[in-house]
PDB file of N, CA and C in Angstrom:
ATOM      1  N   UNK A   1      -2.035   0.550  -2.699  1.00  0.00           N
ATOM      2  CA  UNK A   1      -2.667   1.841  -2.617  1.00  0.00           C
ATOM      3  C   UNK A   1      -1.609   2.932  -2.762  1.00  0.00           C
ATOM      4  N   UNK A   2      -1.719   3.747  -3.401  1.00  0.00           N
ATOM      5  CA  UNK A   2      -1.162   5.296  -3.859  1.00  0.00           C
ATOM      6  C   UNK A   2      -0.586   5.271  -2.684  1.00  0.00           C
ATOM      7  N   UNK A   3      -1.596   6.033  -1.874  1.00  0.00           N
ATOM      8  CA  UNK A   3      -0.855   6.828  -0.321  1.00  0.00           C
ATOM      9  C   UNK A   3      -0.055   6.330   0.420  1.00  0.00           C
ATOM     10  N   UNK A   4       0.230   4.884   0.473  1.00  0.00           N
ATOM     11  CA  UNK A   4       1.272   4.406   1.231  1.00  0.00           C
ATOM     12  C   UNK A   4       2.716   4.603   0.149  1.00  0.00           C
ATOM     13  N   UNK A   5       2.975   5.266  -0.589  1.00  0.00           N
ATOM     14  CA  UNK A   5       4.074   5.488  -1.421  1.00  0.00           C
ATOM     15  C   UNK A   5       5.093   7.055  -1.405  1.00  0.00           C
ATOM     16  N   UNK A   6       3.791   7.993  -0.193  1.00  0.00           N
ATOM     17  CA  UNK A   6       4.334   8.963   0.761  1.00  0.00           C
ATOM     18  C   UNK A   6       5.615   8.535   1.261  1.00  0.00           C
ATOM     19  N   UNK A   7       6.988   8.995   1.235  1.00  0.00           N
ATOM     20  CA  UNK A   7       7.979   9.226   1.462  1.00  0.00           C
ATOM     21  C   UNK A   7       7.640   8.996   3.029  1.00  0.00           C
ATOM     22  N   UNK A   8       7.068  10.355   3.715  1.00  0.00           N
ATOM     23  CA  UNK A   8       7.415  10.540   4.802  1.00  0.00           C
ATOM     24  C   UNK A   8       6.117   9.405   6.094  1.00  0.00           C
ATOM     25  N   UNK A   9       5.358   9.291   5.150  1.00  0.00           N
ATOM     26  CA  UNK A   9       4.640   7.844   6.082  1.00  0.00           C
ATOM     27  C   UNK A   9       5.491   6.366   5.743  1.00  0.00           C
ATOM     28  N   UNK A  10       6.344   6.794   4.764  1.00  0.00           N
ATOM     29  CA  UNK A  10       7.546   5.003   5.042  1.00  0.00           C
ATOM     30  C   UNK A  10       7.794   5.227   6.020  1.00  0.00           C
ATOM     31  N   UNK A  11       8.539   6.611   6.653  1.00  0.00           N
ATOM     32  CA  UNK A  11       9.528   7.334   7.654  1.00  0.00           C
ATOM     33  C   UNK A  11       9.127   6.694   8.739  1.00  0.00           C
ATOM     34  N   UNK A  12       7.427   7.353   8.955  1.00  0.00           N
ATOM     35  CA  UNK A  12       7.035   6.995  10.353  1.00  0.00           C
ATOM     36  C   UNK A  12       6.543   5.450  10.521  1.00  0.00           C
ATOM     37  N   UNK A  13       6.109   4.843   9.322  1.00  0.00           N
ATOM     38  CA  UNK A  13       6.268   3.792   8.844  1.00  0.00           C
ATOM     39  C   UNK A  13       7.693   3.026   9.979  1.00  0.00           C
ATOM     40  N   UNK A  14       8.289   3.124   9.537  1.00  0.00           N
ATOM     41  CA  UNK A  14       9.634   2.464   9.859  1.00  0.00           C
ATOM     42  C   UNK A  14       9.627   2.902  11.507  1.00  0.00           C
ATOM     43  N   UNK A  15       9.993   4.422  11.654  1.00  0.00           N
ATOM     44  CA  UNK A  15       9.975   4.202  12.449  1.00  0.00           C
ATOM     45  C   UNK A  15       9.416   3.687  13.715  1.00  0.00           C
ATOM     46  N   UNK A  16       7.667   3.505  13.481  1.00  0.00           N
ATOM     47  CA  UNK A  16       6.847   2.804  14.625  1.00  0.00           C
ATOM     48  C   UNK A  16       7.617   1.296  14.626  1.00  0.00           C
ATOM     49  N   UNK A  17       8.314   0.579  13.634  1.00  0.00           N
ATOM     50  CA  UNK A  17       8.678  -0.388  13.142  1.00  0.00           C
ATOM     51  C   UNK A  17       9.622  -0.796  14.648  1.00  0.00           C
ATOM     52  N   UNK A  18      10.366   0.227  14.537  1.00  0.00           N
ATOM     53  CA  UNK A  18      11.472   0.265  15.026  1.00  0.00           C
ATOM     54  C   UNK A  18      11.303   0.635  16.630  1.00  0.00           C
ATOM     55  N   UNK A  19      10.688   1.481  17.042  1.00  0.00           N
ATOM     56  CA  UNK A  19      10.085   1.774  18.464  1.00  0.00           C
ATOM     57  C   UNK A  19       9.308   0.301  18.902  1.00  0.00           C
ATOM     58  N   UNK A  20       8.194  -0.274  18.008  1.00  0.00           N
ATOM     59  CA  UNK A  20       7.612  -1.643  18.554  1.00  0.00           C
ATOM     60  C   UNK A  20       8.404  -2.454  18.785  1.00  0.00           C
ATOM     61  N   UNK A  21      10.296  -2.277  18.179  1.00  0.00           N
ATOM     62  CA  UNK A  21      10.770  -3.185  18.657  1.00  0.00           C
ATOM     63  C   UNK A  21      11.681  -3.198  19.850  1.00  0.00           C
ATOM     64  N   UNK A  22      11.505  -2.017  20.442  1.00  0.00           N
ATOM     65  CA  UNK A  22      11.956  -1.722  21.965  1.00  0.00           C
ATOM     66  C   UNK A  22      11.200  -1.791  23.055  1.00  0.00           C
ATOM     67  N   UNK A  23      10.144  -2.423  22.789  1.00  0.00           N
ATOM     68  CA  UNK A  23       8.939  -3.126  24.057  1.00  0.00           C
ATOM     69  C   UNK A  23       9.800  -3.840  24.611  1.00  0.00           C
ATOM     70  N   UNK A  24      10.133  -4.593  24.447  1.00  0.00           N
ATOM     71  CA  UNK A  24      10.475  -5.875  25.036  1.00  0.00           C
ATOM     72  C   UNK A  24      11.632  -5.732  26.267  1.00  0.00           C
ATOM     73  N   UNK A  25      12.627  -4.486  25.481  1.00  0.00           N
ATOM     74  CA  UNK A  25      13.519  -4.086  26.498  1.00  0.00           C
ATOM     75  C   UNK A  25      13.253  -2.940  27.827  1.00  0.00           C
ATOM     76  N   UNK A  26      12.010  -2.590  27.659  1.00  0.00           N
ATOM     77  CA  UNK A  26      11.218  -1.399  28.293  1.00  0.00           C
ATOM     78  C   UNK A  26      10.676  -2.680  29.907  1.00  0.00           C
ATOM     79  N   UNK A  27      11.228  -2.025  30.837  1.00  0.00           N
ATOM     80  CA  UNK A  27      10.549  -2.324  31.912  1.00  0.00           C
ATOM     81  C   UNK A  27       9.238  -2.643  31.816  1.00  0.00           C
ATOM     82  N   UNK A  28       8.394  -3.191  32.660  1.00  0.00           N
ATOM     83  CA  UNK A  28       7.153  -3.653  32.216  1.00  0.00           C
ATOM     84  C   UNK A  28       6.452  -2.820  33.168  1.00  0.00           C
ATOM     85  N   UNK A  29       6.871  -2.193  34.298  1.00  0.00           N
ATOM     86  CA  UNK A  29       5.893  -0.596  34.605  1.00  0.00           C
ATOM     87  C   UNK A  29       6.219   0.128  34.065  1.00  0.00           C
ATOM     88  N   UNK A  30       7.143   0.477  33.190  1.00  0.00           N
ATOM     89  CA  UNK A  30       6.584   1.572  32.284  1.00  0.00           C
ATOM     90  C   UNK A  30       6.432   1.281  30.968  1.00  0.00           C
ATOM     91  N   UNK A  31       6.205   0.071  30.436  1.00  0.00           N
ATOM     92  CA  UNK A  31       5.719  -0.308  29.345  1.00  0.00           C
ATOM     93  C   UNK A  31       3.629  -0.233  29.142  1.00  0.00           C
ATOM     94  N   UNK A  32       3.695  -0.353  30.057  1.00  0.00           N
ATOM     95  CA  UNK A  32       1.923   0.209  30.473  1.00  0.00           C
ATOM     96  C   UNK A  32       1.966   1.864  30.595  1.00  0.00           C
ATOM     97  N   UNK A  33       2.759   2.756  31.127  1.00  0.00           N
ATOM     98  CA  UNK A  33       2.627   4.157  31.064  1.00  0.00           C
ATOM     99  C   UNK A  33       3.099   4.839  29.915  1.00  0.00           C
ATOM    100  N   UNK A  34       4.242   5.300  30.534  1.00  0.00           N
ATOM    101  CA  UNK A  34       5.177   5.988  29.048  1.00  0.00           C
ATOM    102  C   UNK A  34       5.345   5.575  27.800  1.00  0.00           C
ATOM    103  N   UNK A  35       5.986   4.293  27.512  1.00  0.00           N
ATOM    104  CA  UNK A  35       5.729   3.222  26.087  1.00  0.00           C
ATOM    105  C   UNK A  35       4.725   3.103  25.568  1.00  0.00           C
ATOM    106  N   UNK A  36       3.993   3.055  26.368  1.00  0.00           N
ATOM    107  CA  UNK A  36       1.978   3.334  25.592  1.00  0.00           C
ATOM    108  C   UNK A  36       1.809   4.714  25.008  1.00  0.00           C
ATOM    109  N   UNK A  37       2.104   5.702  26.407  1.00  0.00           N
ATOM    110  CA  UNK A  37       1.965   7.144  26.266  1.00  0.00           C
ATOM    111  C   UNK A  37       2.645   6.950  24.406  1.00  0.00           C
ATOM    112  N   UNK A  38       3.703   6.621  24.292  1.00  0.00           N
ATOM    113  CA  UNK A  38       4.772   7.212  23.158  1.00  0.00           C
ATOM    114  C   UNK A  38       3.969   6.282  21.945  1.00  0.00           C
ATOM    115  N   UNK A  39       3.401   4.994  22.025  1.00  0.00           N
ATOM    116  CA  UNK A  39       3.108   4.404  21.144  1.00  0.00           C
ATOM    117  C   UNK A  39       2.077   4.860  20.462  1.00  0.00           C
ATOM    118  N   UNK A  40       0.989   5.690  21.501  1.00  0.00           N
ATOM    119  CA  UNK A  40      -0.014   6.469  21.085  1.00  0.00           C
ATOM    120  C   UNK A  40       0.224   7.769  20.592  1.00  0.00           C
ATOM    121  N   UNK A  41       0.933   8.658  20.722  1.00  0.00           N
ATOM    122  CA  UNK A  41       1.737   9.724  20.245  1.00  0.00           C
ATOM    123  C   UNK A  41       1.951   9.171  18.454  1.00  0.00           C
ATOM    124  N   UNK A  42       2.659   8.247  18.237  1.00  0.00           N
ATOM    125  CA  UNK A  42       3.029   7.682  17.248  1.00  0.00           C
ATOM    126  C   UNK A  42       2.306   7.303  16.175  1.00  0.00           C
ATOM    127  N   UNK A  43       1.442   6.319  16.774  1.00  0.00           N
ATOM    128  CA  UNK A  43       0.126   6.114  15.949  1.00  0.00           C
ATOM    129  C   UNK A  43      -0.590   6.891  15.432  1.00  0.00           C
ATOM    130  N   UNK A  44      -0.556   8.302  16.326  1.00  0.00           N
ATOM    131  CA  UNK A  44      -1.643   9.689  15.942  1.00  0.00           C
ATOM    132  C   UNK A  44      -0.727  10.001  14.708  1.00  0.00           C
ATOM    133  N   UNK A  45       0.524   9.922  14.580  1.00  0.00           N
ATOM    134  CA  UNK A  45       1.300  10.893  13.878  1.00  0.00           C
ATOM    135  C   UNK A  45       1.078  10.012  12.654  1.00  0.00           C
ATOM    136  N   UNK A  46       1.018   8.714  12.433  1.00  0.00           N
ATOM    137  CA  UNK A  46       0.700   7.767  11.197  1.00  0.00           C
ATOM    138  C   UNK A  46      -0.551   8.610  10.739  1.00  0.00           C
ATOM    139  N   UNK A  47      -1.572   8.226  11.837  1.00  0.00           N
ATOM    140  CA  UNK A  47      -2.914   8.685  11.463  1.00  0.00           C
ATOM    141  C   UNK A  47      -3.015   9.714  11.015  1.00  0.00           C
ATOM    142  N   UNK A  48      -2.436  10.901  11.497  1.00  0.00           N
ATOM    143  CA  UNK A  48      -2.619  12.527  10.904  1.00  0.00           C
ATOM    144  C   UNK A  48      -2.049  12.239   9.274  1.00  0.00           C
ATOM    145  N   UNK A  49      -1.140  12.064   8.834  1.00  0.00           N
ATOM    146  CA  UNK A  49       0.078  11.907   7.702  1.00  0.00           C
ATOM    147  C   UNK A  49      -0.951  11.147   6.925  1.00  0.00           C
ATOM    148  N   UNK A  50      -1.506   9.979   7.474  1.00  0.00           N
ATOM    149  CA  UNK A  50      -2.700   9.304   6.052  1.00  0.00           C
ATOM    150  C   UNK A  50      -3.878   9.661   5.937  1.00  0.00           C
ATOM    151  N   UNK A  51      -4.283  10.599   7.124  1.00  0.00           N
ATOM    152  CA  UNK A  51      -5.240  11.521   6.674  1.00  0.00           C
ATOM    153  C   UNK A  51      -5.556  12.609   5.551  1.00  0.00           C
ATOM    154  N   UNK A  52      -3.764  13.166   6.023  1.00  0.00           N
ATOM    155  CA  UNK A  52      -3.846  14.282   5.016  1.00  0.00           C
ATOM    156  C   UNK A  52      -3.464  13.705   3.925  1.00  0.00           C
ATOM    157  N   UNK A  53      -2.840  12.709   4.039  1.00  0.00           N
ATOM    158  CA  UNK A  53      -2.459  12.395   2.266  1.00  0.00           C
ATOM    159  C   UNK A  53      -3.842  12.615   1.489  1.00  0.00           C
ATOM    160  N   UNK A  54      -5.027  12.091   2.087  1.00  0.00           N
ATOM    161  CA  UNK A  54      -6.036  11.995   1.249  1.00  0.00           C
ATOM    162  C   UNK A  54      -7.175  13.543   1.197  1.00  0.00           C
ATOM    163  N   UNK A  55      -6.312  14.053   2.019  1.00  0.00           N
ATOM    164  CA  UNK A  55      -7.675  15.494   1.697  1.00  0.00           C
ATOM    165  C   UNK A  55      -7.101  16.587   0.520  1.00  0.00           C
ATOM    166  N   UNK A  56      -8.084  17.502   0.225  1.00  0.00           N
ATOM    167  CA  UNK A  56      -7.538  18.583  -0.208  1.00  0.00           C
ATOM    168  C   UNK A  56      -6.380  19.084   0.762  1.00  0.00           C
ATOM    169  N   UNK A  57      -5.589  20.227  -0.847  1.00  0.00           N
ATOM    170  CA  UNK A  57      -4.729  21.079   0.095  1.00  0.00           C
ATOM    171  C   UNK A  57      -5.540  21.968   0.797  1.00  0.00           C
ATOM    172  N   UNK A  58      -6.570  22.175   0.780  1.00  0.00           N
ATOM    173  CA  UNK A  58      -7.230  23.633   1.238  1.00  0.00           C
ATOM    174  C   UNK A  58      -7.595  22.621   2.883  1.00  0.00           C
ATOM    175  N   UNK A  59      -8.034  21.375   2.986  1.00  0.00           N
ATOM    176  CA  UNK A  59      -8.239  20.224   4.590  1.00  0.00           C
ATOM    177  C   UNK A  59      -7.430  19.789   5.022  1.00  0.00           C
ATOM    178  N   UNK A  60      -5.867  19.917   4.273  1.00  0.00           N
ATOM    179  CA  UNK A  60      -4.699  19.096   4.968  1.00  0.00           C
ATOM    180  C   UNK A  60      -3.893  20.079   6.183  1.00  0.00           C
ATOM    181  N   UNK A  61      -3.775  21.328   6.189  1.00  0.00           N
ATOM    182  CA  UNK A  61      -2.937  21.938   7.573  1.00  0.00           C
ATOM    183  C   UNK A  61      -3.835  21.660   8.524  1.00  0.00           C
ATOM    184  N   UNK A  62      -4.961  21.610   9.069  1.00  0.00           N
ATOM    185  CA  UNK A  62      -5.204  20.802  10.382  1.00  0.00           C
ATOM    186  C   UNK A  62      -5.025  19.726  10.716  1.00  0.00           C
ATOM    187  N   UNK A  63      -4.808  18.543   9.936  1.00  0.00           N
ATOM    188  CA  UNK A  63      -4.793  17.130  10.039  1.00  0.00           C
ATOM    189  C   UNK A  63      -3.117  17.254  10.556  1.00  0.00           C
ATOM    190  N   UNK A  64      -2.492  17.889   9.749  1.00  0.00           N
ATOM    191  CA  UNK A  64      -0.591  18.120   9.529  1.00  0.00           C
ATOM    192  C   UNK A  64      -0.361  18.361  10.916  1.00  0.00           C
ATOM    193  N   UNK A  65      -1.337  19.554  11.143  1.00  0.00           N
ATOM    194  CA  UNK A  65      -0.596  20.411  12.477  1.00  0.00           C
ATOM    195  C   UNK A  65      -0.776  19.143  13.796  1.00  0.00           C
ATOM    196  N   UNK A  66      -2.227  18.452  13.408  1.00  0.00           N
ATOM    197  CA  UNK A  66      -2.239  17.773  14.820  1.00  0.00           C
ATOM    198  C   UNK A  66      -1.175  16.644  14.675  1.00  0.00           C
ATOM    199  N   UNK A  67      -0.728  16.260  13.245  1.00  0.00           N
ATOM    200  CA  UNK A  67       0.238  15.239  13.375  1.00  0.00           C
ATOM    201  C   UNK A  67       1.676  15.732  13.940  1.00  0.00           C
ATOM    202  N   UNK A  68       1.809  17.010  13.335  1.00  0.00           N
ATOM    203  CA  UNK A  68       2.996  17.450  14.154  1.00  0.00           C
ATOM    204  C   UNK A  68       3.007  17.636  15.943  1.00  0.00           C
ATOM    205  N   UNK A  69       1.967  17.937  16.050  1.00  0.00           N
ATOM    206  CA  UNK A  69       2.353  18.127  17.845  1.00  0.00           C
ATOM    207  C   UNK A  69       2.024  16.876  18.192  1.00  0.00           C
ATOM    208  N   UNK A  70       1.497  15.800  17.796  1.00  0.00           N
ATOM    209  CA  UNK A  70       1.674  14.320  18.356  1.00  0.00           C
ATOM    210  C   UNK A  70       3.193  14.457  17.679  1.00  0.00           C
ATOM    211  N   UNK A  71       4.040  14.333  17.584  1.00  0.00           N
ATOM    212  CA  UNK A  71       5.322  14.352  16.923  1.00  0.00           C
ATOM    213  C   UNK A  71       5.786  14.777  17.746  1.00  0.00           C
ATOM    214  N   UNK A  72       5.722  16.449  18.448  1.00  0.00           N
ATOM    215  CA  UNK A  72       6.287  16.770  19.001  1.00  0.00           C
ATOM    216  C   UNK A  72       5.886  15.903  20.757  1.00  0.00           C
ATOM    217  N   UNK A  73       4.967  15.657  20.963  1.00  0.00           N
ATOM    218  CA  UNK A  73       4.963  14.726  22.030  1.00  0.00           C
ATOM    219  C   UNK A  73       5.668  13.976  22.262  1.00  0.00           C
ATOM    220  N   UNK A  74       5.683  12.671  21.167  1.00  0.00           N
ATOM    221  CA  UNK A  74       6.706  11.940  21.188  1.00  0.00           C
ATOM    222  C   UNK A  74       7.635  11.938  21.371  1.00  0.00           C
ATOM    223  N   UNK A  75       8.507  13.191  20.978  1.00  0.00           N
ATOM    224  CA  UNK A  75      10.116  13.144  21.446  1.00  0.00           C
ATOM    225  C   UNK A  75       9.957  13.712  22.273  1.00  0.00           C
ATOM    226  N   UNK A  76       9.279  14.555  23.311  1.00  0.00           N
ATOM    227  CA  UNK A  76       9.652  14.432  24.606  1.00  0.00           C
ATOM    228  C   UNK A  76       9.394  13.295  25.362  1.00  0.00           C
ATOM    229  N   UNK A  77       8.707  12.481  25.199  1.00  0.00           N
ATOM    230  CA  UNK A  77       8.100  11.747  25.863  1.00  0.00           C
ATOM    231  C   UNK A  77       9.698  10.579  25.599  1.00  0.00           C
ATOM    232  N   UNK A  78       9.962  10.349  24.439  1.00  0.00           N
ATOM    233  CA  UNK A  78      11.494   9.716  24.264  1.00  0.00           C
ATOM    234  C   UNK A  78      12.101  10.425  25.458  1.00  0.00           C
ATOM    235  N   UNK A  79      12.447  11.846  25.005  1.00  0.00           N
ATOM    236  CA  UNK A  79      13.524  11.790  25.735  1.00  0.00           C
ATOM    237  C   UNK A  79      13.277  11.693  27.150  1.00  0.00           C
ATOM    238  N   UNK A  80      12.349  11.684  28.075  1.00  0.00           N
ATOM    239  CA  UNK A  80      11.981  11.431  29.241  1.00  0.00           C
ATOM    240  C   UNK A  80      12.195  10.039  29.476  1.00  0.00           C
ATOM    241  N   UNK A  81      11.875   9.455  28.452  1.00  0.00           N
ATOM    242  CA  UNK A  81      12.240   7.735  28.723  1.00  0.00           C
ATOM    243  C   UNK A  81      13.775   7.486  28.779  1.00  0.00           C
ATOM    244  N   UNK A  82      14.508   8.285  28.092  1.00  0.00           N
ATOM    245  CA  UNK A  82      16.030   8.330  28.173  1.00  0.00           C
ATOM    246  C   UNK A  82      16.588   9.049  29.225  1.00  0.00           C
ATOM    247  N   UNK A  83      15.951  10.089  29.722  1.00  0.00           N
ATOM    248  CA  UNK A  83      16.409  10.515  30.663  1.00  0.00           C
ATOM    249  C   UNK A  83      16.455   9.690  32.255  1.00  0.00           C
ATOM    250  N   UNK A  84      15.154   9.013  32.017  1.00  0.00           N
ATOM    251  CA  UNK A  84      14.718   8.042  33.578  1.00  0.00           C
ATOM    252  C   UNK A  84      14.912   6.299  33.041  1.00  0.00           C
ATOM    253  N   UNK A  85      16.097   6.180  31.663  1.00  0.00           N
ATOM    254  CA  UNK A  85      16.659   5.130  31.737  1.00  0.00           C
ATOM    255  C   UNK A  85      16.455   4.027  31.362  1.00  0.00           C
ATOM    256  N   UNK A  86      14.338   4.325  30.537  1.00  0.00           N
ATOM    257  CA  UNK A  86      13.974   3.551  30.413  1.00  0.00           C
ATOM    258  C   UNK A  86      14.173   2.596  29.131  1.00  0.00           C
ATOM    259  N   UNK A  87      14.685   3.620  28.412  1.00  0.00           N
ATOM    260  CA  UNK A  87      15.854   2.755  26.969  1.00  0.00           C
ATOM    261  C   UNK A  87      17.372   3.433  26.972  1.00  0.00           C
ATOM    262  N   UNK A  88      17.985   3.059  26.513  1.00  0.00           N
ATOM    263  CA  UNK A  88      19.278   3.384  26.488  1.00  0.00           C
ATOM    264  C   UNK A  88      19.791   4.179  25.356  1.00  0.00           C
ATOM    265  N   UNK A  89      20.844   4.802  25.361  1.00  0.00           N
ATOM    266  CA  UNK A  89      21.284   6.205  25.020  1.00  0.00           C
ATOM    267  C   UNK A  89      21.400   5.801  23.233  1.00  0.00           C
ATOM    268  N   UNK A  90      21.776   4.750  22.922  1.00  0.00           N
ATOM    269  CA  UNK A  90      21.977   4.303  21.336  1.00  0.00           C
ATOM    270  C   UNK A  90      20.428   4.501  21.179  1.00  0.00           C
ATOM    271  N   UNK A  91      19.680   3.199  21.627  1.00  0.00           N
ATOM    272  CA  UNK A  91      18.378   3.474  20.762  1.00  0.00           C
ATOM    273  C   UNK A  91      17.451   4.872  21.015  1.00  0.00           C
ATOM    274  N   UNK A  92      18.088   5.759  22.217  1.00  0.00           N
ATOM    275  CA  UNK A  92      17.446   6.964  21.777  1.00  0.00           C
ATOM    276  C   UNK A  92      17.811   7.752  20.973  1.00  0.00           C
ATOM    277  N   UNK A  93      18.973   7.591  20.136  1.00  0.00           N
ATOM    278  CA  UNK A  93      19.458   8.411  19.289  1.00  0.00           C
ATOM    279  C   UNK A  93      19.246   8.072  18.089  1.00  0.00           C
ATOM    280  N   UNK A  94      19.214   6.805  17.814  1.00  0.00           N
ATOM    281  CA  UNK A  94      18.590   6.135  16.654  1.00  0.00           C
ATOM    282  C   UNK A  94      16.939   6.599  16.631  1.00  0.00           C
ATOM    283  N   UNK A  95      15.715   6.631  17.422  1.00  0.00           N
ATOM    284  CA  UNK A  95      14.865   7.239  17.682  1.00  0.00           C
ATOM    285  C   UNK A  95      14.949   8.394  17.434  1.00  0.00           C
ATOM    286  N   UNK A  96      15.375   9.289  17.777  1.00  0.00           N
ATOM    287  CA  UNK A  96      15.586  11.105  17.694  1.00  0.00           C
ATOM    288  C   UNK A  96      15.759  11.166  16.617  1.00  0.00           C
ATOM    289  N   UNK A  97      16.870  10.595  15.411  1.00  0.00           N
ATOM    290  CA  UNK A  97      16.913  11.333  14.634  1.00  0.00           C
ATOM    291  C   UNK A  97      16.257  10.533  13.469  1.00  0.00           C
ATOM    292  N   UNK A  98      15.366   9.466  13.610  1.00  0.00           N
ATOM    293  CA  UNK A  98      13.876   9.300  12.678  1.00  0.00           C
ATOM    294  C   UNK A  98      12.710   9.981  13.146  1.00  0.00           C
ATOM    295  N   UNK A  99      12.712  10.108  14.131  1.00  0.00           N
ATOM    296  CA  UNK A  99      11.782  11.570  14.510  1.00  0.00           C
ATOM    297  C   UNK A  99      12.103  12.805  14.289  1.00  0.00           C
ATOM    298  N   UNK A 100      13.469  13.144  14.302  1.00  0.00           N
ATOM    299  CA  UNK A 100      13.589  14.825  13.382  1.00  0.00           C
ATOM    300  C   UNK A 100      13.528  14.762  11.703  1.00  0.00           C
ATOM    301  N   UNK A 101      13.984  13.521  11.524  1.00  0.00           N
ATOM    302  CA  UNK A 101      13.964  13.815  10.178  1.00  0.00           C
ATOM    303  C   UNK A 101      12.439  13.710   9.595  1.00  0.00           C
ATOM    304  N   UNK A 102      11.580  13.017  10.231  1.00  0.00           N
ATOM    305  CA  UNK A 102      10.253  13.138   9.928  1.00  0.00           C
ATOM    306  C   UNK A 102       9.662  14.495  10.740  1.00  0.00           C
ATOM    307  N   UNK A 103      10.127  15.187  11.411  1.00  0.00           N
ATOM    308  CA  UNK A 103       9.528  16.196  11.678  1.00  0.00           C
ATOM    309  C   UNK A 103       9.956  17.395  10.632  1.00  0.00           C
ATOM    310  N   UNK A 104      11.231  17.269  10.062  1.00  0.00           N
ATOM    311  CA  UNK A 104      11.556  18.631   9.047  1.00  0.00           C
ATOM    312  C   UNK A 104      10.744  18.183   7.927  1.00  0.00           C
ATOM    313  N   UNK A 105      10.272  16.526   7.737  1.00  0.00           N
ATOM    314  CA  UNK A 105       9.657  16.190   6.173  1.00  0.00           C
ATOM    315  C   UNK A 105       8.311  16.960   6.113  1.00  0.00           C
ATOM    316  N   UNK A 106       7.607  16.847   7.618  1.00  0.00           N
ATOM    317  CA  UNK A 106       6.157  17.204   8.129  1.00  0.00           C
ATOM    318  C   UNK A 106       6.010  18.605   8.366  1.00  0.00           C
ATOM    319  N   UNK A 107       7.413  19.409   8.554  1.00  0.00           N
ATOM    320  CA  UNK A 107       7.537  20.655   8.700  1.00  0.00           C
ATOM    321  C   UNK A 107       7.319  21.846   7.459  1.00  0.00           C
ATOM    322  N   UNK A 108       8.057  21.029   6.144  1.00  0.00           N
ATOM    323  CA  UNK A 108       7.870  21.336   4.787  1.00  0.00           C
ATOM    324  C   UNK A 108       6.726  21.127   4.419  1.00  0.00           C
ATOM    325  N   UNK A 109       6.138  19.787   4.486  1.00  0.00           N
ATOM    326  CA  UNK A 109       4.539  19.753   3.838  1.00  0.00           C
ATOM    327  C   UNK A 109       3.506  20.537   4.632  1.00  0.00           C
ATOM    328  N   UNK A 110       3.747  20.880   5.951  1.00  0.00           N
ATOM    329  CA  UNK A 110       2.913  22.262   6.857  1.00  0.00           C
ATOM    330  C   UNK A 110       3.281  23.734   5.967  1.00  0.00           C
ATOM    331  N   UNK A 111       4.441  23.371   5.525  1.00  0.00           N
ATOM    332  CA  UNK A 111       4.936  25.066   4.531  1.00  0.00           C
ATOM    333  C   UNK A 111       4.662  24.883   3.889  1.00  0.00           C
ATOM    334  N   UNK A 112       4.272  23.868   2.885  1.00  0.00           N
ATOM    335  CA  UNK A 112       4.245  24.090   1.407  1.00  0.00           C
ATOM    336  C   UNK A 112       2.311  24.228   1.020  1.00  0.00           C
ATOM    337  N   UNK A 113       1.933  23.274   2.632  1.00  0.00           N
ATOM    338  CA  UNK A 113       0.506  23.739   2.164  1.00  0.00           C
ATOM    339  C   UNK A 113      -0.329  25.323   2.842  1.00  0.00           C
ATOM    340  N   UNK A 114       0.815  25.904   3.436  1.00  0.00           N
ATOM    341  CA  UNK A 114       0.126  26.921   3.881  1.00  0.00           C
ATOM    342  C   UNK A 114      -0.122  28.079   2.253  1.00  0.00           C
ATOM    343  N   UNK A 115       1.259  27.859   2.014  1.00  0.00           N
ATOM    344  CA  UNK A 115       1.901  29.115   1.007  1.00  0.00           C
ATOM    345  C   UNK A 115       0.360  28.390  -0.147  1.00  0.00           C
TER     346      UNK A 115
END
């Protein structure tokens, strides 16, 4: 299918890739709270991104915007997990910056479909 050939859904693509594979090291009380919290954050942000791939430009900034603030959830919700320890300082940085760089990709396609 076309739409999976979006640049920036490989991104988040990968990166859910890469977050599913830090379950295992996630405490298992907060693998039911926060790790869920973030996994669901994540998933929305897939979901928004293959939504809009498929609408008009005139239907895609609402789908964008809600994918961006699930986006922006997510990295707080990271860094809260880094802050209270619940992954460690490498894989949150490896995390952070596939989440910024998919947030400046998601930031441009919010600009380019406003203009």
């Amino acid at each position: 299918m076309q739409e999976f050939d979006i640049p920036i859904l490989k991104k988040a693509y990968d990166l859910y890739k890469r977050f599913y594979d830090l379950r295992n090291k996630v405490p298992k009380h907060d693998r039911y709270a926060i790790f869920l919290k973030c996994d669901n954050c994540l998933l929305e942000v897939i979901e928004g991104i293959l939504c809009a791939s498929q609408l008009s430009k005139n239907e895609k900034l609402p789908a964008l915007k809600e994918a961006n603030s699930s986006l922006n959830l997510f990295k707080f919700f990271i860094r809260l997990m880094k802050d209270i320890k619940t992954i460690n300082l490498k894989d949150y940085t490896i995390i952070e910056a596939h989440s910024d760089e998919i947030g400046r990709m998601l930031g441009g396609w919010i600009k380019s479909t406003q203009s």
